[in-house]
Structures are given as structure tokens and as C-alpha cells.
N, C-alpha and C. Protein backbone atom coordinates (compact mmCIF):
# COMPACT_ATOMS: atom_id res chain seq x y z
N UNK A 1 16.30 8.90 -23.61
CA UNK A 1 17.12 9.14 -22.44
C UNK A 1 16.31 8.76 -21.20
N UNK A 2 16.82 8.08 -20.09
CA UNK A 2 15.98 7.53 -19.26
C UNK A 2 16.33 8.29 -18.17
N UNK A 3 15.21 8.49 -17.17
CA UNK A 3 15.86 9.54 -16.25
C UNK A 3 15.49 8.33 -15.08
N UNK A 4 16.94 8.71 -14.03
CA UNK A 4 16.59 8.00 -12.35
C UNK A 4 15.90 8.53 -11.39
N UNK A 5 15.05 7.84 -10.43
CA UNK A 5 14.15 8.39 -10.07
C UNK A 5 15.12 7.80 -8.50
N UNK A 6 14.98 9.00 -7.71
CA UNK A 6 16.00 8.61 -6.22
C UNK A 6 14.32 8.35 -5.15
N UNK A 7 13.91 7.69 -4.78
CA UNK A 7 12.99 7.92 -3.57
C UNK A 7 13.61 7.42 -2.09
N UNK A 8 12.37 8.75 -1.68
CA UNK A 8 12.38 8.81 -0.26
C UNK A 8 12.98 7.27 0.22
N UNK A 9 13.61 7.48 1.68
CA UNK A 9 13.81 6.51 2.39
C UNK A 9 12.55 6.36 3.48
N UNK A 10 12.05 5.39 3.61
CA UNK A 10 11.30 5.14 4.38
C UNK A 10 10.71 5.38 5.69
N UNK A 11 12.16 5.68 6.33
CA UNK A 11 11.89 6.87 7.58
C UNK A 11 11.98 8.13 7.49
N UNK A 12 12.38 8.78 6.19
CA UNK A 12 11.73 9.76 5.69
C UNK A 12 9.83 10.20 5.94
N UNK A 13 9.58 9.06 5.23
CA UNK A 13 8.33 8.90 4.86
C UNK A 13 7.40 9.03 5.95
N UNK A 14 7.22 7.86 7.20
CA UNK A 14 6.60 7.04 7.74
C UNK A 14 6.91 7.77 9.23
N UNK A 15 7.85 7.54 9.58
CA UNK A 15 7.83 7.77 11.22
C UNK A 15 7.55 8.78 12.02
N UNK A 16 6.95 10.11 11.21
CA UNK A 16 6.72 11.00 11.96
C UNK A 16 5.30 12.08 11.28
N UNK A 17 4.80 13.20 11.67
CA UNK A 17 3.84 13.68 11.00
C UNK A 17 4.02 14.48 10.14
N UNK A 18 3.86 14.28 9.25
CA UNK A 18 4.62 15.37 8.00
C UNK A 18 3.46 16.18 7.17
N UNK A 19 2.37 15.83 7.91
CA UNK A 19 0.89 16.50 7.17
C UNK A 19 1.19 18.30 6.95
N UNK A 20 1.96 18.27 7.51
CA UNK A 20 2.51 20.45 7.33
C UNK A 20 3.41 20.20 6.66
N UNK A 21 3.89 19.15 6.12
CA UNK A 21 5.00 19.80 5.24
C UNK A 21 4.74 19.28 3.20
N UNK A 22 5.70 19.65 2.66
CA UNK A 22 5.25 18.82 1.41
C UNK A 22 6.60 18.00 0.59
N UNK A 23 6.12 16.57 0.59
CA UNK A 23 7.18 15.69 0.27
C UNK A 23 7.30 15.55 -1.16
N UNK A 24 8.63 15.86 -1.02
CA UNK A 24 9.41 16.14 -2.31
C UNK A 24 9.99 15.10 -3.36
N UNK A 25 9.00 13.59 -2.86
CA UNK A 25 9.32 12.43 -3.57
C UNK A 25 8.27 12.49 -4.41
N UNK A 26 8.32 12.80 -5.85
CA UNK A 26 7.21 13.21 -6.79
C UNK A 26 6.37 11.92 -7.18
N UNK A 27 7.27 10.70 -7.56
CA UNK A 27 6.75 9.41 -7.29
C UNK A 27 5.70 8.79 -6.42
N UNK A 28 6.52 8.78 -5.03
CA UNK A 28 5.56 8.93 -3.76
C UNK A 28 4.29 9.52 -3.63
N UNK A 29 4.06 10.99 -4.06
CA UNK A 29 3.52 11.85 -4.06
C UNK A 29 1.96 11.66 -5.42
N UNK A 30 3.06 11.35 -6.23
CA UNK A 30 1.54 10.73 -7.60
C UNK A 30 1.13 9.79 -7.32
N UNK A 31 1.67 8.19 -7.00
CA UNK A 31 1.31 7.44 -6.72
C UNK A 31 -0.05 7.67 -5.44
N UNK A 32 -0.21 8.60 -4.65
CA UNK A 32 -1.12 8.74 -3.85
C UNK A 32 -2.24 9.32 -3.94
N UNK A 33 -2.13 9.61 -5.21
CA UNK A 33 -3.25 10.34 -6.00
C UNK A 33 -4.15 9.59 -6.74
N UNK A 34 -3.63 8.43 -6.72
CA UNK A 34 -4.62 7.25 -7.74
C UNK A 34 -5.53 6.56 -6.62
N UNK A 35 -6.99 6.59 -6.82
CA UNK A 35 -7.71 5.80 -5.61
C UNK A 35 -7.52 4.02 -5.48
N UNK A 36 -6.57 3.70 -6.16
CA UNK A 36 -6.17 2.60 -6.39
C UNK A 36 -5.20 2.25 -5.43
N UNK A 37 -4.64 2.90 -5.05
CA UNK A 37 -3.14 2.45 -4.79
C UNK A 37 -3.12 3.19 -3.10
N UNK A 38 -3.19 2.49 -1.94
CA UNK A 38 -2.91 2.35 -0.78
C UNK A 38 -1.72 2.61 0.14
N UNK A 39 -1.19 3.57 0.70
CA UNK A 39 0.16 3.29 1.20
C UNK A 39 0.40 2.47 2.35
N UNK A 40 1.12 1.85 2.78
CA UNK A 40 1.10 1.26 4.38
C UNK A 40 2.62 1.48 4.39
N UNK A 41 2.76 1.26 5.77
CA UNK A 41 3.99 1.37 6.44
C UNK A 41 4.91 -0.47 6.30
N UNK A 42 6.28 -0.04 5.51
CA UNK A 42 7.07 -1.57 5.77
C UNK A 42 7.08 -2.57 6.83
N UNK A 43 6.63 -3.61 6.55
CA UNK A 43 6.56 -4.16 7.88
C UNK A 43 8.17 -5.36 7.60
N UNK A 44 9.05 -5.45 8.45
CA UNK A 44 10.19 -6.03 8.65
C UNK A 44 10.10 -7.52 8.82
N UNK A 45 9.26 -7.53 9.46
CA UNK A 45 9.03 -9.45 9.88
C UNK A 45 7.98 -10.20 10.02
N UNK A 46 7.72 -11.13 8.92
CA UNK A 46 6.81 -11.82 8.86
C UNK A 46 6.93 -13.47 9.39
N UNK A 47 5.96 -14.01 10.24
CA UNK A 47 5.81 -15.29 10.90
C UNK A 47 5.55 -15.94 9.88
N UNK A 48 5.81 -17.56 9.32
CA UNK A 48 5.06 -18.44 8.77
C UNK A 48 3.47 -18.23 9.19
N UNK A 49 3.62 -17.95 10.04
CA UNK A 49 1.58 -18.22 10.11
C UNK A 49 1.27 -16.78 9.38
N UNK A 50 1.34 -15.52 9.68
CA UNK A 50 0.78 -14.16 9.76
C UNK A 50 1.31 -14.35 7.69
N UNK A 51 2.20 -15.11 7.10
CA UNK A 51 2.50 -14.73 5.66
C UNK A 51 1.29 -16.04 5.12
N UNK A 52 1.14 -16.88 5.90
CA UNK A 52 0.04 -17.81 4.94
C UNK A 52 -1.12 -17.15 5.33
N UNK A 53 -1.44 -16.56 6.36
CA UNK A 53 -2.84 -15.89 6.42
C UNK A 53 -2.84 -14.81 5.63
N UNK A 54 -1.74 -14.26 5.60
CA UNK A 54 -1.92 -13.01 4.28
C UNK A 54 -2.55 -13.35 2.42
N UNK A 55 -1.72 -15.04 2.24
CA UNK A 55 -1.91 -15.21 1.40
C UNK A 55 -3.40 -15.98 1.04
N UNK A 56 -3.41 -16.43 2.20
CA UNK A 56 -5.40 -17.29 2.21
C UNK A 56 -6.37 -16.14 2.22
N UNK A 57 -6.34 -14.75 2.79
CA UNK A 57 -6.33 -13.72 2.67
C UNK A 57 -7.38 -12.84 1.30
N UNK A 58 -5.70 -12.83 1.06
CA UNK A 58 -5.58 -11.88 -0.65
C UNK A 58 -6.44 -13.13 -1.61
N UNK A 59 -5.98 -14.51 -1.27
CA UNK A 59 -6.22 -15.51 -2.76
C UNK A 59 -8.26 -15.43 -2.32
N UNK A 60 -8.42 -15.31 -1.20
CA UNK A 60 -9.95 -15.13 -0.67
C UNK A 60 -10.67 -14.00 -1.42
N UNK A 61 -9.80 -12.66 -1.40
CA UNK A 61 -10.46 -11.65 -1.92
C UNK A 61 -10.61 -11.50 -3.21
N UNK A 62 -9.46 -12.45 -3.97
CA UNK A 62 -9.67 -12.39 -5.89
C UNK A 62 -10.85 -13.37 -5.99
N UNK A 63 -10.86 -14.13 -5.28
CA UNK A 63 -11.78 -15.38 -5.83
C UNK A 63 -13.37 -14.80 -5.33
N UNK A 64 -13.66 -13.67 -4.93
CA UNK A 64 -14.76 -13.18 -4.23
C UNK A 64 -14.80 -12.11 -5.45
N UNK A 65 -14.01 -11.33 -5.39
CA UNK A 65 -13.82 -10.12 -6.41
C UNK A 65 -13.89 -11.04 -7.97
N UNK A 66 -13.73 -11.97 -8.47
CA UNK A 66 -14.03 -12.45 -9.94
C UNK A 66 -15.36 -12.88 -9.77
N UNK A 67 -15.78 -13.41 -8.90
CA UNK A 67 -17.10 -14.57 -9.23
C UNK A 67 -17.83 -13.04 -8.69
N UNK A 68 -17.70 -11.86 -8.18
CA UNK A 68 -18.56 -10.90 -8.22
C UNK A 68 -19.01 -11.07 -6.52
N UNK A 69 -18.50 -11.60 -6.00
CA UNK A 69 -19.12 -11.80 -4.79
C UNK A 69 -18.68 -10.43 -3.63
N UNK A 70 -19.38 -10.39 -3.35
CA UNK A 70 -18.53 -9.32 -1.99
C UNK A 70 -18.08 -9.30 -1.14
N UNK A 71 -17.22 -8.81 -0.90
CA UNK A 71 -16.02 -9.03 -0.21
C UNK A 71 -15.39 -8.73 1.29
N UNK A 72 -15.65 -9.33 2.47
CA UNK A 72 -15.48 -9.03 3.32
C UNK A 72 -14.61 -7.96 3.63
N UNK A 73 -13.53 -7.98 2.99
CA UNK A 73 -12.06 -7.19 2.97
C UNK A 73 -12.20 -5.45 2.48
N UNK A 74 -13.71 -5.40 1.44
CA UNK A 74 -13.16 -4.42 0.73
C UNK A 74 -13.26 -3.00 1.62
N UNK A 75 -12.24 -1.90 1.00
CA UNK A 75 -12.22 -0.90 1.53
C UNK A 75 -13.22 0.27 0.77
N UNK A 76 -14.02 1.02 1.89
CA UNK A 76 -14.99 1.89 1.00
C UNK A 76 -14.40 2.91 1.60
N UNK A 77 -15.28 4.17 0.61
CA UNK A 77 -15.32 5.58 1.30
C UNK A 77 -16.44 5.80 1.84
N UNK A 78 -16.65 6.77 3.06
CA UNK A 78 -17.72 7.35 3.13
C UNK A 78 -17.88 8.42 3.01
């Protein structure tokens, strides 16, 4: 039996401070628990230039991240 999963709408989510409260999108909510997985806010409109720099980008950071190299991009903790 497959169950549906309804999530949050996005301005639910995003547009305001919700750090006092607790969001009831369980999805949302696990997914943020993995140090893997990043949230950002939807962005609506992308330029030809700002989507090829995204992608020279990302294809920059695999090809740094396989050959072991380090990575300008990466995100640490402190």
C-alpha cells in the first residue's frame, strides 16, 4: 500500500521565521537531518548567463571532487 506524502508549500516554508515553531512536513523535516542534503530557498528566474555559470560551476566541483582535488566551493563546519 503506498502512502501520499502532501508537502509544505513553499511559502509555508521559506518566507518568514519559523525557528519557534515546529514544521509539520515530516519529509521536509528528515530530509534536514542528513548532513548531506542543503536547503535553499526556490529561486523563480534564471538568466542564460547565471544557468551556464551554475553549470561550469557544479561540472567544476565534480571534476575537482573525483580527481581528489579541493575544492574551492566546498562547504565546511566549524
Amino acid at each position: 500500500m503506498s502512502r501520499q506524502h502532501q508537502l509544505c508549500s513553499e511559502s509555508e516554508l521559506f518566507f518568514e521565521d519559523l525557528s519557534n515553531q515546529i514544521i509539520q512536513d515530516d519529509v521536509f523535516m528528515r530530509l534536514t537531518t542528513f548532513p548531506n542534503v542543503l536547503v535553499t530557498s526556490h529561486q523563480v528566474f534564471f538568466t542564460h548567463e547565471a544557468m551556464e555559470n551554475i553549470a561550469i560551476t557544479t561540472l567544476s566541483n565534480l571534476a575537482d571532487f573525483e580527481a581528489g582535488r579541493d575544492c574551492p566551493n566546498a562547504l565546511t563546519f566549524s
